[in-house]
N, C-alpha and C. Protein backbone atom coordinates (compact mmCIF):
# COMPACT_ATOMS: atom_id res chain seq x y z
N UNK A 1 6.11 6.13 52.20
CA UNK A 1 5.44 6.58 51.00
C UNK A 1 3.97 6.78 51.34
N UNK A 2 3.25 8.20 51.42
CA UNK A 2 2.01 8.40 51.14
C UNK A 2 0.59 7.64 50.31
N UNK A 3 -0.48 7.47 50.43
CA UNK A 3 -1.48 6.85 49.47
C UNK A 3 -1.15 8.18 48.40
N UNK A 4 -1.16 9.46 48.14
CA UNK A 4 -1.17 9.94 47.15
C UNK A 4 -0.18 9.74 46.35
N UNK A 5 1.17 9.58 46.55
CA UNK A 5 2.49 9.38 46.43
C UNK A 5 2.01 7.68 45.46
N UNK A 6 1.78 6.65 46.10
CA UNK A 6 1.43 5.41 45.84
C UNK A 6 0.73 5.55 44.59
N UNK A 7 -0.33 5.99 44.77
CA UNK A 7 -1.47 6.62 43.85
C UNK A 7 -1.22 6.98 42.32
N UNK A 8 0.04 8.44 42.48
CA UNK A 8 0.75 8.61 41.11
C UNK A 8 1.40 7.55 40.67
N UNK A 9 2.27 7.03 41.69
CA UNK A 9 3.47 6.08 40.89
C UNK A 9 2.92 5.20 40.25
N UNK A 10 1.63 4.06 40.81
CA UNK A 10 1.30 3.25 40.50
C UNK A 10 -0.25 2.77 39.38
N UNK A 11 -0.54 4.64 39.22
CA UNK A 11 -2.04 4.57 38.57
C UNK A 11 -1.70 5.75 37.17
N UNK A 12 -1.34 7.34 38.07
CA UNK A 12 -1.27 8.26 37.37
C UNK A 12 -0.36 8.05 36.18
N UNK A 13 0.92 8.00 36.62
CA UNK A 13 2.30 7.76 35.33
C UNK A 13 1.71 6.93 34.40
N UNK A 14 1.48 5.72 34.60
CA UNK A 14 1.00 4.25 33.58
C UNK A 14 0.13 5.16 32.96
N UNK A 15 -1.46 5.68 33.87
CA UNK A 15 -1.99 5.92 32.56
C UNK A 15 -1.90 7.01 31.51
N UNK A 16 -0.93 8.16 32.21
CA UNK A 16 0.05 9.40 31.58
C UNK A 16 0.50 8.48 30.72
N UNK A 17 1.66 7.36 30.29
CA UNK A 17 2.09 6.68 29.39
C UNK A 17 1.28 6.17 28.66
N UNK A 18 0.33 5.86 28.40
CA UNK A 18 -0.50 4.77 27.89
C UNK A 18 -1.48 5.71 27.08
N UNK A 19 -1.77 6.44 27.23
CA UNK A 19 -2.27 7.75 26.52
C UNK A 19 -1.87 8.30 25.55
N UNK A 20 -0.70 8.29 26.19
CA UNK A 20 0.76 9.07 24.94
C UNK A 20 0.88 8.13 24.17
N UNK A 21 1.03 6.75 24.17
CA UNK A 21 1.50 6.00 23.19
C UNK A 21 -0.16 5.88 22.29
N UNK A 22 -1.05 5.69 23.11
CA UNK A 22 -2.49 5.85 22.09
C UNK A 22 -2.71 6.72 21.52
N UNK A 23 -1.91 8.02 21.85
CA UNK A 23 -2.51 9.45 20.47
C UNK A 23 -0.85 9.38 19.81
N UNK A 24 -0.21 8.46 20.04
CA UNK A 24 0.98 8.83 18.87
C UNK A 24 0.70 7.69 17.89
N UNK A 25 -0.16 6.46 18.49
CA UNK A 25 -0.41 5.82 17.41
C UNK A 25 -1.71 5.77 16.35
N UNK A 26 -2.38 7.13 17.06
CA UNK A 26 -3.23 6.81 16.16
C UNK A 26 -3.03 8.51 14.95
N UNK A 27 -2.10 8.72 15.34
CA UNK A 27 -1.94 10.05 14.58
C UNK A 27 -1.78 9.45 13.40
N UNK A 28 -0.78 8.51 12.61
CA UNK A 28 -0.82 8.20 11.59
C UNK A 28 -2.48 8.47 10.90
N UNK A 29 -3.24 7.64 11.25
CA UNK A 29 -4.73 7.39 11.15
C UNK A 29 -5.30 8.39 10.57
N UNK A 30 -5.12 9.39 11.57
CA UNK A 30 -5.53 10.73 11.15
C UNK A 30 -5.16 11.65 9.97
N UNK A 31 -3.73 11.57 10.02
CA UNK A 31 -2.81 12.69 9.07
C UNK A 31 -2.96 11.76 7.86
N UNK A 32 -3.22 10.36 7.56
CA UNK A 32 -3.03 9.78 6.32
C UNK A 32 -4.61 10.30 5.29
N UNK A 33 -4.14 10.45 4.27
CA UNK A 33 -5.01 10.26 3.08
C UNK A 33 -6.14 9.65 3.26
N UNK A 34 -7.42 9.50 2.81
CA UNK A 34 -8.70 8.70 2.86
C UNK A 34 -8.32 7.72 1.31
N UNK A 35 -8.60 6.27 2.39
CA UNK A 35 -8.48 5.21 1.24
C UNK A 35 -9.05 5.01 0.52
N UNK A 36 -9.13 3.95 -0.73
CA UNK A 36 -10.17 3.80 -1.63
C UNK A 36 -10.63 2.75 -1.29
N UNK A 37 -12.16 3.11 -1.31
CA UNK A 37 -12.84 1.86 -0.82
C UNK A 37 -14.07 1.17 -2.10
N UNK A 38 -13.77 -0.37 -2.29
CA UNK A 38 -15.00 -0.45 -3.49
C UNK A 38 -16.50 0.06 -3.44
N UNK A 39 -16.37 0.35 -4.67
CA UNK A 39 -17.51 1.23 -5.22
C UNK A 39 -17.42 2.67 -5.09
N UNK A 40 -16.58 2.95 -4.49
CA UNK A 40 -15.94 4.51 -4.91
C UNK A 40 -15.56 5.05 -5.97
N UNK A 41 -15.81 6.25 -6.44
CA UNK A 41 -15.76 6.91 -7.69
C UNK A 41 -13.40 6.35 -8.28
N UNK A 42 -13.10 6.13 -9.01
CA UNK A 42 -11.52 6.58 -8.82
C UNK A 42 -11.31 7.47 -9.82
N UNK A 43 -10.85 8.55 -9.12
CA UNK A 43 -10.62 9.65 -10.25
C UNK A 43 -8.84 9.76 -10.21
N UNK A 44 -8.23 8.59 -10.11
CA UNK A 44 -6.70 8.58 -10.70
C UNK A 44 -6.42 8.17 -11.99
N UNK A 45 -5.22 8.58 -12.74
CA UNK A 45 -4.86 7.93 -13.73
C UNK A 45 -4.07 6.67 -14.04
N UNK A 46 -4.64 5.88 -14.73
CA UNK A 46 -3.87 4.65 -14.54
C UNK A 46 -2.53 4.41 -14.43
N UNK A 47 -1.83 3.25 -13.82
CA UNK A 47 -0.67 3.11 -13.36
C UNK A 47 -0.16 1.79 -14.17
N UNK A 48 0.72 1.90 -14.94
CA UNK A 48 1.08 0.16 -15.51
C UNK A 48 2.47 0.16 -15.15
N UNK A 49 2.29 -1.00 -14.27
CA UNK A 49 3.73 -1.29 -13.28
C UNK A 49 4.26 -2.29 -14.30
N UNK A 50 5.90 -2.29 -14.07
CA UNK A 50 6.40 -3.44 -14.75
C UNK A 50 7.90 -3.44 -13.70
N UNK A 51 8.23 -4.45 -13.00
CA UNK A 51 9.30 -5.15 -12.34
C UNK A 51 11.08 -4.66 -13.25
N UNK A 52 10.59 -4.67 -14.71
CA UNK A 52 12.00 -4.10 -14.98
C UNK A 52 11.50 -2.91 -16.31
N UNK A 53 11.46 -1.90 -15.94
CA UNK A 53 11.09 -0.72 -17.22
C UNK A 53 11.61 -0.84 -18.28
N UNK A 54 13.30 -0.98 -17.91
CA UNK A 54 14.24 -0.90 -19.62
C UNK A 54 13.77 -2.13 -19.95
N UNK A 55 12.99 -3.29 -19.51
CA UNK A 55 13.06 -4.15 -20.66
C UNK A 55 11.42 -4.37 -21.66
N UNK A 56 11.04 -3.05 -21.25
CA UNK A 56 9.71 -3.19 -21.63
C UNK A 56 10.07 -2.68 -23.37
N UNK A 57 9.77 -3.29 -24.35
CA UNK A 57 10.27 -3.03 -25.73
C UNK A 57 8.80 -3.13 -26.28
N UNK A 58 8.02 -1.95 -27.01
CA UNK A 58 7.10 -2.68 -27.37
C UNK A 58 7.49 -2.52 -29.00
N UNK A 59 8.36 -2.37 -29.64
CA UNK A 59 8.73 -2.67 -30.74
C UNK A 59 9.05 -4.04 -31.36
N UNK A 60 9.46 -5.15 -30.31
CA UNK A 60 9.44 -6.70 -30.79
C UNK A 60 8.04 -6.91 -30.70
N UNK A 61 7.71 -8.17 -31.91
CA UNK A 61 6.61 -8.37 -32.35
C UNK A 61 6.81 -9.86 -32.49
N UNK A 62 5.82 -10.92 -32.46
CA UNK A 62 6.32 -11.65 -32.59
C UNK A 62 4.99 -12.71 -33.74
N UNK A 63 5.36 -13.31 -34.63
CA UNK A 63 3.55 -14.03 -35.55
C UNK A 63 3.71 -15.61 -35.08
N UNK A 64 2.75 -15.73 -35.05
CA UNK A 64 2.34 -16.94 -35.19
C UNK A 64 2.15 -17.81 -36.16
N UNK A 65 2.46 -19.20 -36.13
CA UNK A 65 2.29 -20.06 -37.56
C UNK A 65 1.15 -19.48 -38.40
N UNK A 66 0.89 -19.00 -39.68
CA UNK A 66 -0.29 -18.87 -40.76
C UNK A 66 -0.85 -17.03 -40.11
N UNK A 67 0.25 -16.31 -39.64
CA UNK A 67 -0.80 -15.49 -38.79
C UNK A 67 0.11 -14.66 -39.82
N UNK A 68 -0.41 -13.34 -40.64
CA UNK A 68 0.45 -13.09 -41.34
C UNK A 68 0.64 -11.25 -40.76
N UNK A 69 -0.40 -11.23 -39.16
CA UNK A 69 0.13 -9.79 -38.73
C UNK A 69 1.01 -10.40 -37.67
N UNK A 70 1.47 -9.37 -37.39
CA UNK A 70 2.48 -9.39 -35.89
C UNK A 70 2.06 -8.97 -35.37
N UNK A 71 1.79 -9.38 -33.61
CA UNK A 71 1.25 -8.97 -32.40
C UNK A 71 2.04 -8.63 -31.24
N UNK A 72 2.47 -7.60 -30.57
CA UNK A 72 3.28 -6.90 -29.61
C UNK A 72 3.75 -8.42 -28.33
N UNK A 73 4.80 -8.29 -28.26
CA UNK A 73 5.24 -9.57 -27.67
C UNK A 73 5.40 -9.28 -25.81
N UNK A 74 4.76 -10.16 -24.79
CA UNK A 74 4.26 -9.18 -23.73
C UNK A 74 3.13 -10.42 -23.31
N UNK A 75 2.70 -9.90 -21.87
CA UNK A 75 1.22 -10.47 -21.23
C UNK A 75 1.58 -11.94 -20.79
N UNK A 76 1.09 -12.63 -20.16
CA UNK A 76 0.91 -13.74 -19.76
C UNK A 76 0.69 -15.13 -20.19
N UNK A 77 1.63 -16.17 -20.48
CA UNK A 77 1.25 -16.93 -21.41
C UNK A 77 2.14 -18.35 -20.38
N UNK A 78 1.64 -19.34 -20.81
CA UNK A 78 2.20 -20.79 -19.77
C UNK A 78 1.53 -22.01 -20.77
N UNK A 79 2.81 -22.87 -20.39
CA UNK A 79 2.29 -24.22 -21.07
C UNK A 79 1.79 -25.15 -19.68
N UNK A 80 0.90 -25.94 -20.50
CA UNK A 80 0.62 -27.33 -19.19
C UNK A 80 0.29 -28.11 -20.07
């Protein structure tokens, strides 16, 4: 085996490979969208996620002792 021969197998190929895998991983990077970063303007419209849609009812209402409106039943609530 030649020093040039030596040369490719052991320098050229690796860094031929290693190249390729660094511009295929950074293509994502590139081709993706620009993120939102704080203090950036957001010009989207809001999104209200909910885990199960059909059970979102906002027609149940539910009052409270002496409370004589009804308030949409929903949001975050815990005893301790």
């Amino acid at each position: 085996m030649s020093v040039i021969e030596t040369i490719l197998v052991f320098v050229v190929i690796p860094a031929v490979i290693y190249g390729l895998l660094g511009v295929l991983s950074m293509r994502s990077k590139f081709a993706a969208a620009p993120r939102y970063r704080p203090g950036q303007e957001w010009d989207h419209p809001p999104v209200w996620w909910s885990a199960n849609p059909q059970g979102l009812d906002t027609t149940r209402t539910h009052a409270d002792a002496g409370d004589e409106e009804a308030t949409p039943v929903g949001g975050a609530s815990g005893r301790w």
